[in-house]
N, C-alpha and C. Protein backbone atom coordinates (compact mmCIF):
# COMPACT_ATOMS: atom_id res chain seq x y z
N UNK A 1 -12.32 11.68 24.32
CA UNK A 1 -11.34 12.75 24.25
C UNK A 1 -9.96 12.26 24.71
N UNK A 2 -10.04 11.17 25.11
CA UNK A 2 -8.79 10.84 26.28
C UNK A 2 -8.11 10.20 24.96
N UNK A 3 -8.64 9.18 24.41
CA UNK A 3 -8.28 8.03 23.76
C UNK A 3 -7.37 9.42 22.01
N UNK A 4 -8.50 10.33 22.22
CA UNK A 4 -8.22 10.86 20.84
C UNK A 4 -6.38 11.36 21.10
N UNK A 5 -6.34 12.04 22.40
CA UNK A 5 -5.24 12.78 22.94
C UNK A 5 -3.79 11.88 23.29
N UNK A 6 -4.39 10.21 23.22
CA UNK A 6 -3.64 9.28 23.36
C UNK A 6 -2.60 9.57 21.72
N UNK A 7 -3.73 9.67 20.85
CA UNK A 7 -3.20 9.24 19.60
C UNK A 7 -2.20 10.30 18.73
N UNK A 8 -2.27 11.70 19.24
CA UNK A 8 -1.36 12.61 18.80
C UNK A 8 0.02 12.30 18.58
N UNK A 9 0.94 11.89 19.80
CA UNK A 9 2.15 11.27 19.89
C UNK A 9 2.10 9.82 18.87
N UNK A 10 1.13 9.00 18.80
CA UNK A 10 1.44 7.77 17.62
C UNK A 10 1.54 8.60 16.53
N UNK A 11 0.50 9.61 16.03
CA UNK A 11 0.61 10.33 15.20
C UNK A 11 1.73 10.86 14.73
N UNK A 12 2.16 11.74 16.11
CA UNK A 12 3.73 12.18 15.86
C UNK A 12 5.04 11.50 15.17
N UNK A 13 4.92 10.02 15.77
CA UNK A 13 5.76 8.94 15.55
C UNK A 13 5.75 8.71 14.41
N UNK A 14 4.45 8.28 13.91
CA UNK A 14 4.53 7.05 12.67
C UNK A 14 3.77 8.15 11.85
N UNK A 15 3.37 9.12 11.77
CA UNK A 15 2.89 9.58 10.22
C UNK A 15 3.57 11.31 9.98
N UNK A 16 3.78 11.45 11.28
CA UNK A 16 3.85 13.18 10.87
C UNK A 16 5.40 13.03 10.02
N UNK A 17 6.42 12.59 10.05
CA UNK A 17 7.47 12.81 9.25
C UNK A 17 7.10 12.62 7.78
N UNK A 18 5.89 12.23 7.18
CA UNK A 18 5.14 12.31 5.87
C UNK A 18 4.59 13.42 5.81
N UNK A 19 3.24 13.23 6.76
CA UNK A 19 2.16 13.73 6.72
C UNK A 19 2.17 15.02 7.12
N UNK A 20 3.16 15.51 8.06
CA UNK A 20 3.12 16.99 9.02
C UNK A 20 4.20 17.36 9.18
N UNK A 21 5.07 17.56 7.90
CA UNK A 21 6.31 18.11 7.81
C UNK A 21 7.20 19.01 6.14
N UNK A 22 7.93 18.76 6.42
CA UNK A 22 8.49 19.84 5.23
C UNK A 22 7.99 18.90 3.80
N UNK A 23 8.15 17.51 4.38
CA UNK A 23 7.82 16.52 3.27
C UNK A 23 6.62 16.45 2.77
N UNK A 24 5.62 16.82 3.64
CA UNK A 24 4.49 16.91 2.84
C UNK A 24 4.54 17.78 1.63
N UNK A 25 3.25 16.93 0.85
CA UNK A 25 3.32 18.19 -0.43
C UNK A 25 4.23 17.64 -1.42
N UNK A 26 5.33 16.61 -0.92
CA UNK A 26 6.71 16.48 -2.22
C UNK A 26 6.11 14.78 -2.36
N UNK A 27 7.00 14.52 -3.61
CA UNK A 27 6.83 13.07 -4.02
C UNK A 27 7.40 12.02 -3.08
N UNK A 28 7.29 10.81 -2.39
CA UNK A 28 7.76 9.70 -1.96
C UNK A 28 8.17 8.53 -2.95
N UNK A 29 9.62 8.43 -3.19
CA UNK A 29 9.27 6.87 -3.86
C UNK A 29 8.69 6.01 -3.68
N UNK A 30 8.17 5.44 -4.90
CA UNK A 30 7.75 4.34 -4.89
C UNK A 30 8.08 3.08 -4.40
N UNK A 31 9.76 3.17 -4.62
CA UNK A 31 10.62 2.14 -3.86
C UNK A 31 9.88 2.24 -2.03
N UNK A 32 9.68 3.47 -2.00
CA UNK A 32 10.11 3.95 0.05
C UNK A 32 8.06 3.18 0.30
N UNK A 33 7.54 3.46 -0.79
CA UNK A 33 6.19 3.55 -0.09
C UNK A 33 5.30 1.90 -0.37
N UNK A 34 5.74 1.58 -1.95
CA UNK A 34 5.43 0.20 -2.30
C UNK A 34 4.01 -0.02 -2.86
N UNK A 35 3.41 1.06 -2.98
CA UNK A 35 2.23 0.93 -3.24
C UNK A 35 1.79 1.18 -4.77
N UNK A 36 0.78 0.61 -5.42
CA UNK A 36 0.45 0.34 -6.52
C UNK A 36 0.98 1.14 -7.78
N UNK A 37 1.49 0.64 -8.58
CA UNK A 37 2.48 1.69 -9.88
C UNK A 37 1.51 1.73 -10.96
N UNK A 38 0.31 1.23 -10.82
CA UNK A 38 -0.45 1.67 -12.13
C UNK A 38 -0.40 2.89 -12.64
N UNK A 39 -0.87 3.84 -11.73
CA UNK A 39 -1.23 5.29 -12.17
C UNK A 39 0.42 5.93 -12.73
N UNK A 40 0.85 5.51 -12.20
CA UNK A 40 2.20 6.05 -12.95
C UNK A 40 2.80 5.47 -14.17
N UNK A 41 2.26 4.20 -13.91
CA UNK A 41 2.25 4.14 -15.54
C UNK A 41 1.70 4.47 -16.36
N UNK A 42 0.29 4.59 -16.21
CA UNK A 42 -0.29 5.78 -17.34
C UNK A 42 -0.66 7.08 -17.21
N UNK A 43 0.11 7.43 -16.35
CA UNK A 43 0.04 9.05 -16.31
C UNK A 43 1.45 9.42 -16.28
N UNK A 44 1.61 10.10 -17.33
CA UNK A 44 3.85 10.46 -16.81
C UNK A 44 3.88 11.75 -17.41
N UNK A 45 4.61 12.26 -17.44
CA UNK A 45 4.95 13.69 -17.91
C UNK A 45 4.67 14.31 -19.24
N UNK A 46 4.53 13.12 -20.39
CA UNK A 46 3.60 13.57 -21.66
C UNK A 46 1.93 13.80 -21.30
N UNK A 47 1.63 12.97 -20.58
CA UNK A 47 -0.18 13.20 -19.93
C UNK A 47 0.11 14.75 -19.69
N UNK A 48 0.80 14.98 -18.68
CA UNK A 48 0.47 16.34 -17.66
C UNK A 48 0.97 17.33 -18.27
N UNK A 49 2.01 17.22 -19.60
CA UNK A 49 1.86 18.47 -20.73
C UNK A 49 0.88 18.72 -21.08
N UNK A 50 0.20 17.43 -22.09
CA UNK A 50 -1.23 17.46 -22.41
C UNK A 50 -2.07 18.55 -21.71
N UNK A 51 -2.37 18.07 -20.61
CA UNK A 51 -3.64 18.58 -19.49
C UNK A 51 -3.09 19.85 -19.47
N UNK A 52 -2.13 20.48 -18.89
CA UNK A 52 -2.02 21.67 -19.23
C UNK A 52 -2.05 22.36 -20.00
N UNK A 53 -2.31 22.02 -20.95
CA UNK A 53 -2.26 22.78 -22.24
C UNK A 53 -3.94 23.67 -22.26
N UNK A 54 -4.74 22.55 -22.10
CA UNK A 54 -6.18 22.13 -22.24
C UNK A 54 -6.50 23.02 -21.04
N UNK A 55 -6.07 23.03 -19.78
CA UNK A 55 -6.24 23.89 -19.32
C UNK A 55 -6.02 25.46 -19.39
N UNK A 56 -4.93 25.53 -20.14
CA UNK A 56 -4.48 27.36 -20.35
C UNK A 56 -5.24 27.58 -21.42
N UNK A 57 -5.68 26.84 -22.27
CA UNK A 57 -6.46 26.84 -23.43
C UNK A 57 -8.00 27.40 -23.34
N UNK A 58 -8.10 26.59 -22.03
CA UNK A 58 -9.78 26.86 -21.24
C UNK A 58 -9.72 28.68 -20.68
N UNK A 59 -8.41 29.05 -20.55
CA UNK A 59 -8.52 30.53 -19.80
C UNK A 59 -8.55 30.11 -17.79
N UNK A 60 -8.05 28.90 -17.43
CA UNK A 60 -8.42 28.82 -16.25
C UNK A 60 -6.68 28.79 -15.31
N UNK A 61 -6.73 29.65 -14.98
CA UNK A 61 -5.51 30.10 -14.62
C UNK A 61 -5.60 29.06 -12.73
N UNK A 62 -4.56 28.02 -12.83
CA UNK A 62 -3.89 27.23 -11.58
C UNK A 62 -2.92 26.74 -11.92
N UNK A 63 -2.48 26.35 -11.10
CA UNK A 63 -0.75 25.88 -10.78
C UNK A 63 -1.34 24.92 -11.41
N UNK A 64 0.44 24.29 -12.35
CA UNK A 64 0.18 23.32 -13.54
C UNK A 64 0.11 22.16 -12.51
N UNK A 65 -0.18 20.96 -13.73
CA UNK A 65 0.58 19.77 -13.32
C UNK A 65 1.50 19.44 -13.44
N UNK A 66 2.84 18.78 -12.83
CA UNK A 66 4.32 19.12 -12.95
C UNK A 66 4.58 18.08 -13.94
N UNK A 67 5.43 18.47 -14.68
CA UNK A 67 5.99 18.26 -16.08
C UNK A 67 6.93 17.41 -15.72
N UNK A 68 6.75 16.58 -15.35
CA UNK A 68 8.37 15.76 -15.21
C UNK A 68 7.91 13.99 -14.86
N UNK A 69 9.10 13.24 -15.15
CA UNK A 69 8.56 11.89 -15.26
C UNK A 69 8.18 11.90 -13.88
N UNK A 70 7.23 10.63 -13.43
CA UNK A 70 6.52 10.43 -12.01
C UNK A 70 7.35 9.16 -11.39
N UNK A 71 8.11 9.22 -9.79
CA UNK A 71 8.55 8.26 -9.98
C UNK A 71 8.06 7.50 -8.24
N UNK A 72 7.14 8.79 -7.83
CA UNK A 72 6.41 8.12 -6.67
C UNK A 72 4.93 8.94 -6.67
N UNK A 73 4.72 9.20 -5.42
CA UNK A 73 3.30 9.59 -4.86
C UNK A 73 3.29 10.57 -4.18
N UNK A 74 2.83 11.60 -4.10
CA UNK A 74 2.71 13.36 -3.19
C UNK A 74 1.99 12.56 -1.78
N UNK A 75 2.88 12.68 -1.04
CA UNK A 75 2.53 12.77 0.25
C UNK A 75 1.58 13.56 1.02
N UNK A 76 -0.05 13.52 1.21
CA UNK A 76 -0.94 14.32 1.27
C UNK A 76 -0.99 14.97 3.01
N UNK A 77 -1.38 15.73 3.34
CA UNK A 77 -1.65 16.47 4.61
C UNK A 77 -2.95 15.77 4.85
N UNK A 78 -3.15 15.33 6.14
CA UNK A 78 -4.32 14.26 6.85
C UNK A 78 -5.66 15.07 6.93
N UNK A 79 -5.68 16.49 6.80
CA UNK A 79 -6.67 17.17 7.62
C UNK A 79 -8.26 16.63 6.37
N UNK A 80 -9.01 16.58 7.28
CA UNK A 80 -10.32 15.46 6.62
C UNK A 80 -10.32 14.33 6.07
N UNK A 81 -8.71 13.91 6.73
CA UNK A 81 -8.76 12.07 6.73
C UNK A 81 -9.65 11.60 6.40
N UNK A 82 -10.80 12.01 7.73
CA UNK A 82 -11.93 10.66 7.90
C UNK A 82 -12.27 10.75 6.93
N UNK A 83 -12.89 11.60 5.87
CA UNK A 83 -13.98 11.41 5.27
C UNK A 83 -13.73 11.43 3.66
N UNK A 84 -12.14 11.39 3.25
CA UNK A 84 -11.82 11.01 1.98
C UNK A 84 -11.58 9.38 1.49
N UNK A 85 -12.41 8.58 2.28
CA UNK A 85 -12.29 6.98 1.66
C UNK A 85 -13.08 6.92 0.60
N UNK A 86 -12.53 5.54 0.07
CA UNK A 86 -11.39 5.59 0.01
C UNK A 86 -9.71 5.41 0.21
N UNK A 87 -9.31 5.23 0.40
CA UNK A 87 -7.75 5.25 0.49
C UNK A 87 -6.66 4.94 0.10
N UNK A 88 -5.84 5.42 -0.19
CA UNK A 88 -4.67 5.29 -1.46
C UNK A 88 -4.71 6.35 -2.69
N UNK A 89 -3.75 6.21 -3.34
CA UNK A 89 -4.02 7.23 -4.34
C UNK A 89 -4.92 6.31 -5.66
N UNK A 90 -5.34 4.88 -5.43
CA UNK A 90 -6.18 4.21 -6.23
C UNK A 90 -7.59 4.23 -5.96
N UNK A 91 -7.84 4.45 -4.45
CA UNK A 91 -8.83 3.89 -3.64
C UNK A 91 -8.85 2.39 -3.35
N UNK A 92 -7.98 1.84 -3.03
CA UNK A 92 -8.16 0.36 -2.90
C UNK A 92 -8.17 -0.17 -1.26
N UNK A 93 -8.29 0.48 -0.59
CA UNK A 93 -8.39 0.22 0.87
C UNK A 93 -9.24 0.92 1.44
N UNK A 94 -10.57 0.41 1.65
CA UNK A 94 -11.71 0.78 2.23
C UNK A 94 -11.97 1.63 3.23
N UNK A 95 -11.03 1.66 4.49
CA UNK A 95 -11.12 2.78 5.47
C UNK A 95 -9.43 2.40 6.49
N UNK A 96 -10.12 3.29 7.23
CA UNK A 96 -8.46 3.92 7.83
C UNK A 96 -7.96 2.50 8.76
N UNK A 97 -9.10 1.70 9.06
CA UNK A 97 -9.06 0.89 9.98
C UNK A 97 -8.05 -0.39 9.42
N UNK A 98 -8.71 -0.49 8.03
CA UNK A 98 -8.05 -1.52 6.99
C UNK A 98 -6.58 -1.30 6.36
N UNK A 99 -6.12 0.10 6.40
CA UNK A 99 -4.77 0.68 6.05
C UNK A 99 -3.84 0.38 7.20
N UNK A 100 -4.33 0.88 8.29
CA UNK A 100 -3.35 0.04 9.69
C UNK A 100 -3.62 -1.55 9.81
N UNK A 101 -3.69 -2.42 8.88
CA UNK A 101 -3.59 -3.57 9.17
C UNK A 101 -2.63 -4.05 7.68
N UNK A 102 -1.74 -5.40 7.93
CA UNK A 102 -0.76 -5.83 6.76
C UNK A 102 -1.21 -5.78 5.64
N UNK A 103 -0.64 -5.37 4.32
CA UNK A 103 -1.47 -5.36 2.93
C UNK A 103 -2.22 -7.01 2.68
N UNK A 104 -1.58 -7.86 2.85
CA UNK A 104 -2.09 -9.39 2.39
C UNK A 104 -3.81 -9.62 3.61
N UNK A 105 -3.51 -8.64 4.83
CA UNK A 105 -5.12 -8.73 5.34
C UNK A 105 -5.80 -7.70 5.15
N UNK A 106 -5.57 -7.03 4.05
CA UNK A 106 -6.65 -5.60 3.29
C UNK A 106 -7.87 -6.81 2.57
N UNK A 107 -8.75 -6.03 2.37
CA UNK A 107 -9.73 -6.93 1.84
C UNK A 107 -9.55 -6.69 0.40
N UNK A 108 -9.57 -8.01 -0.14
CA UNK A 108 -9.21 -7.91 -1.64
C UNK A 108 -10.42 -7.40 -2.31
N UNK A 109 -11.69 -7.35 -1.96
CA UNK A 109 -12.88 -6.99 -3.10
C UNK A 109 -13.67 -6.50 -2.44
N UNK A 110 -14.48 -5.52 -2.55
CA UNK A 110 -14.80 -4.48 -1.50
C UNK A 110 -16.24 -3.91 -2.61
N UNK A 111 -17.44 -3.02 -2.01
CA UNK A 111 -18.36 -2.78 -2.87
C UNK A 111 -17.65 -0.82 -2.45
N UNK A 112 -17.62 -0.55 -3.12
CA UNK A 112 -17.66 0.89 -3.62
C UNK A 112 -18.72 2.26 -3.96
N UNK A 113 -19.23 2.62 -3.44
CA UNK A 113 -20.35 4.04 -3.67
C UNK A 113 -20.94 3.98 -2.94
N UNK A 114 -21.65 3.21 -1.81
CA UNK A 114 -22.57 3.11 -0.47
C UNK A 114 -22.21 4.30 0.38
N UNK A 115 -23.11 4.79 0.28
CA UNK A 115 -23.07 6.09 1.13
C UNK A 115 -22.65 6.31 2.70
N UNK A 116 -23.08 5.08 3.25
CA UNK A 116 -23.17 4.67 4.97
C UNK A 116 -21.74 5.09 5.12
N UNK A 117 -21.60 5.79 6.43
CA UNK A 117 -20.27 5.67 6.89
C UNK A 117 -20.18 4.60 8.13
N UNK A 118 -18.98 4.34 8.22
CA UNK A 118 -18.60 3.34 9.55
C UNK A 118 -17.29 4.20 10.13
N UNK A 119 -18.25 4.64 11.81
CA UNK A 119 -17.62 5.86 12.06
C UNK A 119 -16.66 4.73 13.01
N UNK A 120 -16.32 3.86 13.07
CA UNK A 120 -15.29 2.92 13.84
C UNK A 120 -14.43 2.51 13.33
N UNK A 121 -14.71 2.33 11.66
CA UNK A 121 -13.05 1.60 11.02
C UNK A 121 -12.83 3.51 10.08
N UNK A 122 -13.64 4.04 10.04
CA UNK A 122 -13.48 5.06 9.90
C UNK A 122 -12.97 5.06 7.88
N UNK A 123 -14.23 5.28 7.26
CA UNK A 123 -14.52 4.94 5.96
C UNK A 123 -15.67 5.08 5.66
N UNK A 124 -16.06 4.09 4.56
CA UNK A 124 -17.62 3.69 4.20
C UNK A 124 -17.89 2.27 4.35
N UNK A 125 -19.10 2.02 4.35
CA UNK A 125 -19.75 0.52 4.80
C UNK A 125 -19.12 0.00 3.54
N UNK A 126 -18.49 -0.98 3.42
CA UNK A 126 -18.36 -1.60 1.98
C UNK A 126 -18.83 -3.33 1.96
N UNK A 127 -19.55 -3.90 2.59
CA UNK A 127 -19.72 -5.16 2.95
C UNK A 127 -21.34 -5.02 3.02
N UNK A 128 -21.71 -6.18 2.84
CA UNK A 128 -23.23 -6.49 3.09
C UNK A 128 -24.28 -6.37 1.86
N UNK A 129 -25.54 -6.78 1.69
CA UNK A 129 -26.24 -6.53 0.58
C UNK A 129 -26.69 -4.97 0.28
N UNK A 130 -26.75 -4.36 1.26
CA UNK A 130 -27.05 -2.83 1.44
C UNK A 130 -25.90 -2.23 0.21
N UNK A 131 -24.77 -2.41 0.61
CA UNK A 131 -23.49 -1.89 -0.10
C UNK A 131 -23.51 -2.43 -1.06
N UNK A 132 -24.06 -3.58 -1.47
CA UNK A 132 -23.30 -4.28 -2.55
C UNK A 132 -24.74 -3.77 -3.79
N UNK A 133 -25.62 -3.76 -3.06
CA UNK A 133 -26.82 -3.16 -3.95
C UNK A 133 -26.60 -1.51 -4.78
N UNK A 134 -25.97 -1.11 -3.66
CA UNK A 134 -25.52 0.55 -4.20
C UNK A 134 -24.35 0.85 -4.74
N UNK A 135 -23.34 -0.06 -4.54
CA UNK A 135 -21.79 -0.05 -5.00
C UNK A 135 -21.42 -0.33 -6.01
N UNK A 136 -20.62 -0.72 -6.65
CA UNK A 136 -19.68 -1.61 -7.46
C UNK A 136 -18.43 -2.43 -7.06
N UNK A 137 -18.28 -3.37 -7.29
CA UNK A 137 -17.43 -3.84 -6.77
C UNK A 137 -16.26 -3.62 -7.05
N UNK A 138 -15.17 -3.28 -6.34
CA UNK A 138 -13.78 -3.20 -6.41
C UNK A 138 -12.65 -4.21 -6.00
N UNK A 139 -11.75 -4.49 -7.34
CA UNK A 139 -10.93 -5.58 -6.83
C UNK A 139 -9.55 -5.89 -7.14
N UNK A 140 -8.78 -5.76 -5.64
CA UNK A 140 -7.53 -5.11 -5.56
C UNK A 140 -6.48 -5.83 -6.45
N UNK A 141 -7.18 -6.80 -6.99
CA UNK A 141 -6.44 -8.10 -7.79
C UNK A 141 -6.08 -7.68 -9.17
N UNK A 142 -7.15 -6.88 -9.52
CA UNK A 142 -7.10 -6.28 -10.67
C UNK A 142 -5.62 -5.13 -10.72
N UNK A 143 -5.04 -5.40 -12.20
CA UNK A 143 -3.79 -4.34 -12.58
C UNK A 143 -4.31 -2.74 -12.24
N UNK A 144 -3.66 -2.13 -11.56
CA UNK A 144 -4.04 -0.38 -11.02
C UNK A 144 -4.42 -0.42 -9.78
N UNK A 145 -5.43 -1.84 -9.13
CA UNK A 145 -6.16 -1.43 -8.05
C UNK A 145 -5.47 -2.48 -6.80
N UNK A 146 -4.12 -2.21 -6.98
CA UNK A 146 -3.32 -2.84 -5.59
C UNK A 146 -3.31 -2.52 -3.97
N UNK A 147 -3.61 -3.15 -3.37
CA UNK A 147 -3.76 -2.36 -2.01
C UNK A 147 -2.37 -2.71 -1.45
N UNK A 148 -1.13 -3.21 -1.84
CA UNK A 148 0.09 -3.37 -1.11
C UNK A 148 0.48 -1.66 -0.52
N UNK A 149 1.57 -1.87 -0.33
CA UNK A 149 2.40 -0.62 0.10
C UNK A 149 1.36 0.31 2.04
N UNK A 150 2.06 0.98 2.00
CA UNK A 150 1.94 2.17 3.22
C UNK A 150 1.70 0.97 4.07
N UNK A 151 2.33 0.38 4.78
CA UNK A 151 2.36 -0.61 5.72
C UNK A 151 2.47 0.34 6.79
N UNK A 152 3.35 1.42 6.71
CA UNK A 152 3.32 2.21 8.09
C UNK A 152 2.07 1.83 9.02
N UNK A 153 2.54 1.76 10.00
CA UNK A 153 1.38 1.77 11.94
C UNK A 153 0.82 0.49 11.50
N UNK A 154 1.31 -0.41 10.34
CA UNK A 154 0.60 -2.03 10.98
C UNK A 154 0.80 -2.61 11.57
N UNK A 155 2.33 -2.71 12.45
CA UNK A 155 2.65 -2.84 13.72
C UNK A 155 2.55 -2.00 14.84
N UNK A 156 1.79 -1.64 14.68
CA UNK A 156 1.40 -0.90 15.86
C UNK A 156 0.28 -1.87 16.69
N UNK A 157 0.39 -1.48 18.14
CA UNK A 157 -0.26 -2.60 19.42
C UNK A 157 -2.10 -1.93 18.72
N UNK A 158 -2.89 -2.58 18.67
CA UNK A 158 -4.13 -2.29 18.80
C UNK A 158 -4.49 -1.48 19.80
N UNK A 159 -4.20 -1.37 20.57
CA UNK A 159 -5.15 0.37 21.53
C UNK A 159 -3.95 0.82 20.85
N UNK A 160 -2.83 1.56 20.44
CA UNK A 160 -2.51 2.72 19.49
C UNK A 160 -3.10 2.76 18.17
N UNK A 161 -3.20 2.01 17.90
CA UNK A 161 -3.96 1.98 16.60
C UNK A 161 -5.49 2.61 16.86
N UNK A 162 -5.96 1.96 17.42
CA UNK A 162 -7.50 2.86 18.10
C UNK A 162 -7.27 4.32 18.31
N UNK A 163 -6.10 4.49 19.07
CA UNK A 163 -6.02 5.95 19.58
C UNK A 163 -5.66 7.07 18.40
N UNK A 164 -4.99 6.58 17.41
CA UNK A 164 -4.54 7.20 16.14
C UNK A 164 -5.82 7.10 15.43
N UNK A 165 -6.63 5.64 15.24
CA UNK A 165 -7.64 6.87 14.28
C UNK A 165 -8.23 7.28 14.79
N UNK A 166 -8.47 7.44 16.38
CA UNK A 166 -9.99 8.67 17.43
C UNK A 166 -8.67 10.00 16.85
N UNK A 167 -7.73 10.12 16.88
CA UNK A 167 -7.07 11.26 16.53
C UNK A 167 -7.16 11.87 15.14
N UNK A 168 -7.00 10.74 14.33
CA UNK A 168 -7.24 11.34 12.80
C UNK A 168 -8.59 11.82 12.47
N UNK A 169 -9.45 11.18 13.62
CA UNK A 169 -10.86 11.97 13.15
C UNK A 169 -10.75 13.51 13.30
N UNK A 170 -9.98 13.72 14.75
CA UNK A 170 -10.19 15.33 14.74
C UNK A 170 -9.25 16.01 13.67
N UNK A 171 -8.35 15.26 12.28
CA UNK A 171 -8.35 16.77 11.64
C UNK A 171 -9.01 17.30 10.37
């Protein structure tokens, strides 16, 4: 509890002006964030006419998808962090533990669908024959599946880094 209560204020620092503010919810450039431009290249504002269409078509009445060229990433609200790995808007970074560390030491190839969680890097097991038997492999090398960008809190001292994700577990 101590360690979690440590991590609120890192929190405060390094993610809430994204994550827990007016900004959430809106787009980040791509320039500001650096992280993988695949999906925006094939998804842009002719896609998300499309889809809407198909949707009003279906009778299923929700807020559209916004009609306009894409030129970053919606800045998401943290609450059930832990348990959307995952991470990125590709999935190319295995758990929360691996996102606070430099993009060039993300693990480039990772097994994918293993159910196990790893409640310490705070993700899924993606390593070992267990994972690799149930997964698929994912690999950040590949065009779409970049793990660069959100460098945010990789300088951060290791016990803040600990204390931020015992914090991100509680939301």
């Amino acid at each position: 509890l101590a360690l979690r209560r440590q991590g609120k204020p890192v929190f405060d620092a390094h993610c809430a002006a994204c994550h827990a503010s007016a900004r959430t919810g809106t787009v980040i450039p791509l320039a500001q964030i650096g992280t993988d431009r695949g999906r925006i290249d094939t998804w842009g504002e002719q896609a998300a006419i499309e889809a809407n269409k198909v949707v009003k078509k279906m009778g299923i009445e929700r807020k559209g998808l916004v009609e306009a060229p894409l030129t970053g990433y919606v800045a998401q609200f943290l609450d059930g962090i832990w348990l959307r790995a995952p991470y990125l808007h590709n999935g190319s970074v295995p758990t929360l533990a691996d996102l606070l560390t430099p993009p060039g030491e993300r693990p480039q190839t990772f097994w994918r669908g293993y159910d196990v969680y790893d409640q310490t890097k705070i993700g899924f097991v993606v390593q070992g024959a267990a994972a690799q038997q149930a997964g698929t492999e994912f690999d950040t090398r590949l065009r779409g599946n970049g793990s660069q960008g959100h460098d945010f809190g990789t300088g951060l001292a290791d016990a803040d880094k600990a204390a931020l994700l015992e914090y991100l577990k509680s939301l």
